[in-house]
PDB file of N, CA and C in Angstrom:
ATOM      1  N   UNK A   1       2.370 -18.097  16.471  1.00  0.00           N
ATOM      2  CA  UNK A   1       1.661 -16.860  16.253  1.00  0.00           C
ATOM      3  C   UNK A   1       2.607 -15.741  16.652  1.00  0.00           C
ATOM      4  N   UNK A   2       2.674 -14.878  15.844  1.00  0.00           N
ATOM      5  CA  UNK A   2       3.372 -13.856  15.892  1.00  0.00           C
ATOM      6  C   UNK A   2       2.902 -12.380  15.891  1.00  0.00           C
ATOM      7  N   UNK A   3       3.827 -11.096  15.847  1.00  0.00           N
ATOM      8  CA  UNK A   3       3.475  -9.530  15.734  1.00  0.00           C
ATOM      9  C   UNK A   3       4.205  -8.846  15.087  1.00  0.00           C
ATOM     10  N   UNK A   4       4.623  -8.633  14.141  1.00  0.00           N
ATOM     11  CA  UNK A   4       5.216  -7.898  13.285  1.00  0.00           C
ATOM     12  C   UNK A   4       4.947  -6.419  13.287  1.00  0.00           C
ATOM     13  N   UNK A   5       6.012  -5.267  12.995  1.00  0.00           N
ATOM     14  CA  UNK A   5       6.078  -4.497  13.276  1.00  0.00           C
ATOM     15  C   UNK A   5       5.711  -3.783  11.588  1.00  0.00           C
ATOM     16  N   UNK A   6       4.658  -2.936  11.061  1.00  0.00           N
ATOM     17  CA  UNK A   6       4.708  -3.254   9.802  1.00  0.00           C
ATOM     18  C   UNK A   6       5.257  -2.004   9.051  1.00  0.00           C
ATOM     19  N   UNK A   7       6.066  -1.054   9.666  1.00  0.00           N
ATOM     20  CA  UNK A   7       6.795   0.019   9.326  1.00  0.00           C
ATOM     21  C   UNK A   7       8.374  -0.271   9.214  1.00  0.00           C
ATOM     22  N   UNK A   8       8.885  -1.157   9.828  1.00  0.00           N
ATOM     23  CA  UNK A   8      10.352  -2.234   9.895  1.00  0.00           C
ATOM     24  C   UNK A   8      10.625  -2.809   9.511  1.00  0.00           C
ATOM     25  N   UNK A   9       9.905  -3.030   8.426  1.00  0.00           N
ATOM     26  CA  UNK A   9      10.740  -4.079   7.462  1.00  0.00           C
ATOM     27  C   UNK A   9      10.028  -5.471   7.994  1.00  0.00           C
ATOM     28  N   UNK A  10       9.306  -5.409   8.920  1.00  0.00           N
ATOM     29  CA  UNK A  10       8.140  -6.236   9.575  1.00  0.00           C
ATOM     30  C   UNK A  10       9.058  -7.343  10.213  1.00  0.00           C
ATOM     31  N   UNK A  11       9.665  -6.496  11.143  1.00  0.00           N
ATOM     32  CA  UNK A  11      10.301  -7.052  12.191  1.00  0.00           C
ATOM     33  C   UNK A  11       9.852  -7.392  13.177  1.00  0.00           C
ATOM     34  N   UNK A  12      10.013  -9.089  13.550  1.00  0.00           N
ATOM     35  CA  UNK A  12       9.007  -9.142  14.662  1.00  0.00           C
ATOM     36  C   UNK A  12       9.218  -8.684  15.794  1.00  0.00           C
ATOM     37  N   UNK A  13       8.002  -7.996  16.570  1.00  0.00           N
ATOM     38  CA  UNK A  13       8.228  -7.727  17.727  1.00  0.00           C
ATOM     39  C   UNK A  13       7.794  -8.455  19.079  1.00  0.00           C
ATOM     40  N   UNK A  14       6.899  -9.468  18.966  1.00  0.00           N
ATOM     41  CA  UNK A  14       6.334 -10.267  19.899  1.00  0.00           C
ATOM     42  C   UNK A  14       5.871 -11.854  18.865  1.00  0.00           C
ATOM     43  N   UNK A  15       6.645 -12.730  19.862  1.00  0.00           N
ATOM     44  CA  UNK A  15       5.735 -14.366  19.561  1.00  0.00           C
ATOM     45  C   UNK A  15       4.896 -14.497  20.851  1.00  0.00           C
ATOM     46  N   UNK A  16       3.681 -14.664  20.494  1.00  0.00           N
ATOM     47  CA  UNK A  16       2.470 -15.015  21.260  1.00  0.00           C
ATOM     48  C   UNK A  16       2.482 -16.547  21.341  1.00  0.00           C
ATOM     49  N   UNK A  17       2.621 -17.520  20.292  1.00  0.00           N
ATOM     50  CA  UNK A  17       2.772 -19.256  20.902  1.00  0.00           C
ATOM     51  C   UNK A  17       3.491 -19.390  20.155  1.00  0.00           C
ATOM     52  N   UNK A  18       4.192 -20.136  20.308  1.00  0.00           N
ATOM     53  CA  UNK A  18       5.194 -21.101  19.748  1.00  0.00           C
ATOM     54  C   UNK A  18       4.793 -22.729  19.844  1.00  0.00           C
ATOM     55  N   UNK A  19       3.794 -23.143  19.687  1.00  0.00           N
ATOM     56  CA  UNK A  19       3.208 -24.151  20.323  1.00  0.00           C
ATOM     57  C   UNK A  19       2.606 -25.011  19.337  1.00  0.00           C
ATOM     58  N   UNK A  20       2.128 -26.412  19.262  1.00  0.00           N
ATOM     59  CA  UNK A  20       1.620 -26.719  18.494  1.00  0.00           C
ATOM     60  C   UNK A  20      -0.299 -27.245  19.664  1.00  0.00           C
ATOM     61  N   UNK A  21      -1.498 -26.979  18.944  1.00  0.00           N
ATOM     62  CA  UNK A  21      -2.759 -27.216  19.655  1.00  0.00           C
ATOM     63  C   UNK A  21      -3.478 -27.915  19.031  1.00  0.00           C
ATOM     64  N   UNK A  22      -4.340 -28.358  19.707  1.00  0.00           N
ATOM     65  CA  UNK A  22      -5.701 -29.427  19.342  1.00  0.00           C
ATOM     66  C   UNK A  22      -6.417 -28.067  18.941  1.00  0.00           C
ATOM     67  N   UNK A  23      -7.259 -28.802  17.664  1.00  0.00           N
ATOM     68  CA  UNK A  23      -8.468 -27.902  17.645  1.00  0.00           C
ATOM     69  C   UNK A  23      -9.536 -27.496  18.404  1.00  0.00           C
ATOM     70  N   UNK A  24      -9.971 -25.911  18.045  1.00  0.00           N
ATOM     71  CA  UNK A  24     -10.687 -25.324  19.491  1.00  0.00           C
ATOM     72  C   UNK A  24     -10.089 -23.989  19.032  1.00  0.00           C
ATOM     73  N   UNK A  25     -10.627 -23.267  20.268  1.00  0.00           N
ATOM     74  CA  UNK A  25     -11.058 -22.092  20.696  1.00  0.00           C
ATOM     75  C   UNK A  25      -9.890 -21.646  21.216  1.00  0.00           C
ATOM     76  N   UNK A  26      -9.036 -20.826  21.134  1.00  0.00           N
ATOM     77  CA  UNK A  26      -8.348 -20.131  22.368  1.00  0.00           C
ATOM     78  C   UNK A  26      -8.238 -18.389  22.209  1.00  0.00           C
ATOM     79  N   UNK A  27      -7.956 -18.053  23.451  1.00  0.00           N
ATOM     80  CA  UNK A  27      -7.488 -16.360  23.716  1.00  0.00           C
ATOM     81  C   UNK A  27      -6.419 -16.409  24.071  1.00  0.00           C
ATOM     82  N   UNK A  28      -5.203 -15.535  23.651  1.00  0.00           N
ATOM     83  CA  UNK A  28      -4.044 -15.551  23.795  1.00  0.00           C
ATOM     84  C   UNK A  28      -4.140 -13.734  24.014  1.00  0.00           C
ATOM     85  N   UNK A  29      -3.575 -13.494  25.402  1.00  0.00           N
ATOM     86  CA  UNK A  29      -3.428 -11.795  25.492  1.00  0.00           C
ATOM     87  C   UNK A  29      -2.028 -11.560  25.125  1.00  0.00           C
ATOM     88  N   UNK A  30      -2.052 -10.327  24.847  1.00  0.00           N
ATOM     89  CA  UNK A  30      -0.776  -9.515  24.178  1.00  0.00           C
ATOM     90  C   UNK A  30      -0.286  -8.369  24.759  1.00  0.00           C
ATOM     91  N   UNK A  31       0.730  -8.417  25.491  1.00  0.00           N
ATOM     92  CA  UNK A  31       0.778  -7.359  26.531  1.00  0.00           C
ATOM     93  C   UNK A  31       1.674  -6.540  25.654  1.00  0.00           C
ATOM     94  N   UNK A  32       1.192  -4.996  25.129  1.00  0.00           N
ATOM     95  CA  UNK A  32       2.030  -4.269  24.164  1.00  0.00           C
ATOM     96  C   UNK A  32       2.686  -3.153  24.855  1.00  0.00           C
ATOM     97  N   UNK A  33       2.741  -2.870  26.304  1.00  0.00           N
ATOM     98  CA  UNK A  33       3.059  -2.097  26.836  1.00  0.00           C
ATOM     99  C   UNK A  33       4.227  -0.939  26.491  1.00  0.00           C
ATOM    100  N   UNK A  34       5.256  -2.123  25.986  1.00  0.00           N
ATOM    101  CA  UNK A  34       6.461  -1.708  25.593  1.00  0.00           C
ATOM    102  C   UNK A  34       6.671  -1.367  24.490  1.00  0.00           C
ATOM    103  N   UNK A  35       5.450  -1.246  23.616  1.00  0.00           N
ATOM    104  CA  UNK A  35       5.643  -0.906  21.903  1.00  0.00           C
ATOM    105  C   UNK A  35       5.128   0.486  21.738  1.00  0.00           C
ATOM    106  N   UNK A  36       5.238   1.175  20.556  1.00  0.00           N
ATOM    107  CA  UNK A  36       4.991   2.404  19.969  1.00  0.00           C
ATOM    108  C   UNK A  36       3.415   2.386  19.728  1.00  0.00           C
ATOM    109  N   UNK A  37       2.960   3.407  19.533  1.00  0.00           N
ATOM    110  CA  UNK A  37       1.679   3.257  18.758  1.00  0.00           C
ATOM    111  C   UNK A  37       1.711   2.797  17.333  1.00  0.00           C
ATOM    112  N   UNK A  38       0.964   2.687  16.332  1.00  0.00           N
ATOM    113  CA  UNK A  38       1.222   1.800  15.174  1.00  0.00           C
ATOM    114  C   UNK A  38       0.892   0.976  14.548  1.00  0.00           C
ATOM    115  N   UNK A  39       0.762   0.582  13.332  1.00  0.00           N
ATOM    116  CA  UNK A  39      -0.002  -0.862  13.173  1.00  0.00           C
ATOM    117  C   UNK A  39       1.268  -1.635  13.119  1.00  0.00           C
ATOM    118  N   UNK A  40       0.227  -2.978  13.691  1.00  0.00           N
ATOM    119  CA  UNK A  40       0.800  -3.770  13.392  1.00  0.00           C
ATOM    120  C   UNK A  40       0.377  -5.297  12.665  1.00  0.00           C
ATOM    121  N   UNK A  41       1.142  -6.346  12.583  1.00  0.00           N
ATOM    122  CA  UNK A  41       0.558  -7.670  11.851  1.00  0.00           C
ATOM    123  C   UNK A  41       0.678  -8.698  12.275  1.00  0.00           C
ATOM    124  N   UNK A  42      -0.281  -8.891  12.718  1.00  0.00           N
ATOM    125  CA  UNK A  42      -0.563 -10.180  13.460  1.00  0.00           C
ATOM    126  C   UNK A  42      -0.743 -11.333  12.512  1.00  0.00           C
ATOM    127  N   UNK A  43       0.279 -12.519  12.980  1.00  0.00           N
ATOM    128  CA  UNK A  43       0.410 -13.587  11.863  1.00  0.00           C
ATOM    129  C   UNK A  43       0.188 -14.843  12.955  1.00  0.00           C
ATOM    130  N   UNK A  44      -0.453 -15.999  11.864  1.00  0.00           N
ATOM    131  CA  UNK A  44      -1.145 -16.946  12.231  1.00  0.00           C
ATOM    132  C   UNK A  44      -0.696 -18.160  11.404  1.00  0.00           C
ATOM    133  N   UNK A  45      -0.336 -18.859  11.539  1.00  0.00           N
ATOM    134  CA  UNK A  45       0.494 -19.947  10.870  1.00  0.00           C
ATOM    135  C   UNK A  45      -0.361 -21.293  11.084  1.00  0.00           C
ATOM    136  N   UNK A  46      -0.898 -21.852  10.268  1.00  0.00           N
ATOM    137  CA  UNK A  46      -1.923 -23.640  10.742  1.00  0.00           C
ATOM    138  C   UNK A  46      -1.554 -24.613   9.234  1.00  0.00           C
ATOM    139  N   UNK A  47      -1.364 -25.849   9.777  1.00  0.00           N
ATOM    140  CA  UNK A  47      -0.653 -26.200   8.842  1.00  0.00           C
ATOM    141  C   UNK A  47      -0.106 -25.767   7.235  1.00  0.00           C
ATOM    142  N   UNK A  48       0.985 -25.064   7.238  1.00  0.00           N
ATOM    143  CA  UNK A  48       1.484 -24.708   6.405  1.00  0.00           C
ATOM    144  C   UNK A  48       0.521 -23.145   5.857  1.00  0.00           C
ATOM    145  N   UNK A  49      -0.605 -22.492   6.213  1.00  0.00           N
ATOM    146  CA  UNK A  49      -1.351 -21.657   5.625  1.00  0.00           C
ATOM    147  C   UNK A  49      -1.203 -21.133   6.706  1.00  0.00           C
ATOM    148  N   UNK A  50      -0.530 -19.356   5.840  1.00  0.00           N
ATOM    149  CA  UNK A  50      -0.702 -18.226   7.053  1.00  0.00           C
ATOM    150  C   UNK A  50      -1.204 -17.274   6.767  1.00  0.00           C
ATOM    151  N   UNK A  51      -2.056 -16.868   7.948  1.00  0.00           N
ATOM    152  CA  UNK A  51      -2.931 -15.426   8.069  1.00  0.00           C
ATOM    153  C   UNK A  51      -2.665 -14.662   8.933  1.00  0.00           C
ATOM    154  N   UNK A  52      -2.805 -13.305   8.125  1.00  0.00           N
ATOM    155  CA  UNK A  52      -2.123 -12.473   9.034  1.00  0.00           C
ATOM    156  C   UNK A  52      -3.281 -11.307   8.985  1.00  0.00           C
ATOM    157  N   UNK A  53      -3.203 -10.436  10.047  1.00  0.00           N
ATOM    158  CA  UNK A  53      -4.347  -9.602  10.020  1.00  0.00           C
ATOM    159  C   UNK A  53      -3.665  -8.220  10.814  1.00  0.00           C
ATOM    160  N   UNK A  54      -4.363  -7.330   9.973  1.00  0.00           N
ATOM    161  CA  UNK A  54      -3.246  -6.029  10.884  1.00  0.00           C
ATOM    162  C   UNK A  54      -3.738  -4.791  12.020  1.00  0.00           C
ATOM    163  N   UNK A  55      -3.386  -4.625  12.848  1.00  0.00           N
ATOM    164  CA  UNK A  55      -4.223  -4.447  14.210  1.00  0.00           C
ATOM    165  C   UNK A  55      -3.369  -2.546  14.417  1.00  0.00           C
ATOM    166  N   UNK A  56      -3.977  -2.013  15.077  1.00  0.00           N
ATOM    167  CA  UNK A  56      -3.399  -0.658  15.346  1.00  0.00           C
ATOM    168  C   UNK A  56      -3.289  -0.677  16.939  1.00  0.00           C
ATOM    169  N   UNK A  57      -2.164  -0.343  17.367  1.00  0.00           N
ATOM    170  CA  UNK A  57      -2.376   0.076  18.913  1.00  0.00           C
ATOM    171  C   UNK A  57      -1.999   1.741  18.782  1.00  0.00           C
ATOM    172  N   UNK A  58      -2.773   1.699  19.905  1.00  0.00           N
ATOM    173  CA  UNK A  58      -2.262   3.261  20.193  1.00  0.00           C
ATOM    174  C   UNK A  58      -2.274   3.202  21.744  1.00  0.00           C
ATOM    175  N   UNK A  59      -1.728   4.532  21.958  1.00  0.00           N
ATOM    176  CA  UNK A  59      -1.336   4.335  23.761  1.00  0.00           C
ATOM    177  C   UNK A  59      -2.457   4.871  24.404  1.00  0.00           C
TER     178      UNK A  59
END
């Protein structure tokens, strides 16, 4: 799971797991402290099918 930056050429800026999981439930926090305000794209990878969904932070 990833964060893409979506003004950059959607450069990533944060991996959230790198992991492989059992099915289920999880919360994964995202500490953006260090980023701009902005949207961004949150990508989701499960076998071979990815979703991505695009989130705004602001400060």
């Amino acid at each position: 799971m990833g964060v893409r930056n979506a003004a950059g050429y959607g450069k990533t800026v944060a991996v959230l797991l790198e992991a492989n999981r059992a099915a289920g439930a999880y919360t994964i926090d995202w500490n953006a402290a260090a980023l701009a305000s902005g949207t961004y794209a949150v990508r989701l990878r499960v076998d071979g099918i990815d979703r991505a969904v695009s989130r705004l932070l602001r400060e």
